[in-house]
Protein backbone atom coordinates (compact mmCIF):
# COMPACT_ATOMS: atom_id res chain seq x y z
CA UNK A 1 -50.89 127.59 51.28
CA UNK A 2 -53.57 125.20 50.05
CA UNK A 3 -52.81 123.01 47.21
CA UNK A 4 -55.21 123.55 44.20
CA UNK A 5 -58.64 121.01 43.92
CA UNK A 6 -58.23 118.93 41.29
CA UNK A 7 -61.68 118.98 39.12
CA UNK A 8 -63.06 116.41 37.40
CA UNK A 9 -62.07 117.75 33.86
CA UNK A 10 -58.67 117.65 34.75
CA UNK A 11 -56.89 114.77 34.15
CA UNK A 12 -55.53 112.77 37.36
CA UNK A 13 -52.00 111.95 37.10
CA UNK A 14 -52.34 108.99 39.52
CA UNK A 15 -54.20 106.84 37.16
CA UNK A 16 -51.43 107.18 34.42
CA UNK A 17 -48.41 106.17 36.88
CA UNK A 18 -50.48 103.34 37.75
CA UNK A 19 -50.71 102.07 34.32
CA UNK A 20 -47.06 102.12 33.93
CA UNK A 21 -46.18 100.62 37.40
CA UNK A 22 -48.34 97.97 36.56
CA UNK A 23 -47.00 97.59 32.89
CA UNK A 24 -43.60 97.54 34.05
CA UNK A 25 -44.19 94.88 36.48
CA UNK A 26 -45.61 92.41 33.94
CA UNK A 27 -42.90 93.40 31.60
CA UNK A 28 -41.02 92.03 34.42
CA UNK A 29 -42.86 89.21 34.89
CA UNK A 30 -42.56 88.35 31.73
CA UNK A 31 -39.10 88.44 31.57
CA UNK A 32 -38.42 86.93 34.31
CA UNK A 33 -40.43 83.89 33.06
CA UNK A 34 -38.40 83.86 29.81
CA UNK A 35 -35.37 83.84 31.87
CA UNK A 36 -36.49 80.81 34.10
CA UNK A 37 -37.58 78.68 30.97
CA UNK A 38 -34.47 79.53 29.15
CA UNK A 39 -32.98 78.27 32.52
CA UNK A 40 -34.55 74.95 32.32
CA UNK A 41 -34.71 73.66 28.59
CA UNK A 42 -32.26 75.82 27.13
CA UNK A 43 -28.58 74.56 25.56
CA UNK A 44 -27.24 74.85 28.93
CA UNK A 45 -30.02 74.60 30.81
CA UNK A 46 -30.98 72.27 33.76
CA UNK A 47 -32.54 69.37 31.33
CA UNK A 48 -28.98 69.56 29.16
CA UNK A 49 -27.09 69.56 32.26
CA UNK A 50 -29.00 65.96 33.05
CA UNK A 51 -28.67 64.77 29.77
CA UNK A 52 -24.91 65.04 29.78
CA UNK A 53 -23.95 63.75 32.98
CA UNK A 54 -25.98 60.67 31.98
CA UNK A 55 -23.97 60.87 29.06
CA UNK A 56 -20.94 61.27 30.94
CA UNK A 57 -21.76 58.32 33.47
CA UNK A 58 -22.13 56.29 30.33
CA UNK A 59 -18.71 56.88 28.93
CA UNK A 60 -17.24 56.76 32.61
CA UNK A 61 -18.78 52.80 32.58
CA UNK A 62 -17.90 52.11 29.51
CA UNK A 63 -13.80 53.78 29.92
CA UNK A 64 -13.56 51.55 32.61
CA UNK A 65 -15.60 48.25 30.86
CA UNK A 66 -11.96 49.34 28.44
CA UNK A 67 -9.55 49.29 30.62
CA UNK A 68 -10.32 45.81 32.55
CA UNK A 69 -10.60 44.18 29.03
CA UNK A 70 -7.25 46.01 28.11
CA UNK A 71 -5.87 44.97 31.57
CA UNK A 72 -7.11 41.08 30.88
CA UNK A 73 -5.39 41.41 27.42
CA UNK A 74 -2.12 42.47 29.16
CA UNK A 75 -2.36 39.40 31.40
CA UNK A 76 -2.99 37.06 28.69
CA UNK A 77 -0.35 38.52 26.70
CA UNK A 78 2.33 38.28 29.49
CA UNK A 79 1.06 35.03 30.51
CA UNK A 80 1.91 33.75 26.95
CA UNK A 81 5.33 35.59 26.40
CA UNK A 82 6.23 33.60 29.95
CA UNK A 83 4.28 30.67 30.45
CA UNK A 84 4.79 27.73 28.10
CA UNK A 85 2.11 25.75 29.40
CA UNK A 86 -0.51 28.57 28.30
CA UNK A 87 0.81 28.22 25.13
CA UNK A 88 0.49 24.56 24.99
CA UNK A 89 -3.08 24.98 26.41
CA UNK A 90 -3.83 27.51 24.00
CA UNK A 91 -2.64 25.25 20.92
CA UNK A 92 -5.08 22.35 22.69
CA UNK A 93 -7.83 24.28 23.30
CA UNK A 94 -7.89 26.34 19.72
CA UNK A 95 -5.58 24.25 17.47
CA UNK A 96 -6.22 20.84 18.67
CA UNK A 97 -3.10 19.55 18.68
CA UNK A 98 -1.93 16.65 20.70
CA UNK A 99 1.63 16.00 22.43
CA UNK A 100 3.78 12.70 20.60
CA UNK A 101 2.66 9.83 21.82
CA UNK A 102 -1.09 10.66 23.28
CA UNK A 103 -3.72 9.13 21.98
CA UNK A 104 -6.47 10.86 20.73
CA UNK A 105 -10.37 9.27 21.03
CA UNK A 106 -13.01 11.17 19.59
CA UNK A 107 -16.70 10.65 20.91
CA UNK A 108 -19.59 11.08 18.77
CA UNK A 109 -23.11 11.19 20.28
CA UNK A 110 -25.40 8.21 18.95
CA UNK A 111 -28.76 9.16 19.04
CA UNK A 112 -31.15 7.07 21.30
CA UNK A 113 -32.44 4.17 19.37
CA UNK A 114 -36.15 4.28 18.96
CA UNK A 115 -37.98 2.20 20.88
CA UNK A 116 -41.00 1.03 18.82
CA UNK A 117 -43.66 -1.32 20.48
């Protein structure tokens, strides 16, 4: 059996389906882009993901800046619970006190006399 000849005032069904393929393929397209923008600037998208493991290395610096300063503290502390000569430096340095018997001799800059010719 022969298949039927199309004529020119029917309609051809191959243009139609060809429309919608190619509809449906920039519909994909499309969506597709959406999802590979949302992938790069969205809340947890590639850019956020950069931003926060800067933020993280940040706080991961400044945790440990912390602990050495809480770790000097400790040593100072100890140092002054045990040691009495970091005490007695301590009240030198800060208090200015001076032992009994030491003499004390305080130095004042003079300013350069001016030599006038």
């Amino acid at each position: 059996m022969k298949k039927p000849r199309k004529t020119m005032t029917e309609p051809m069904s191959g243009a139609p389906r060809r429309r919608r393929r190619r509809a449906v393929q920039y519909v994909v397209v499309a969506i597709g882009c959406v999802i590979i923008i949302d992938a790069l600037v969205g809340d947890k998208g590639l850019l956020a993901m950069r931003k926060a493991r800067q933020q993280y290395h940040l706080l991961e610096q400044s945790l440990a800046a912390e602990r050495a300063e809480n770790a000097r503290l400790r040593d100072e502390a100890r140092r002054l619970k045990e040691d009495p000569s970091a005490i007695e430096d301590l009240a030198r340095k800060d208090l200015g006190l001076i032992k009994p018997g030491e003499k004390l001799f305080i130095l004042r800059d003079v300013p350069p006399p001016s030599s006038k010719n």
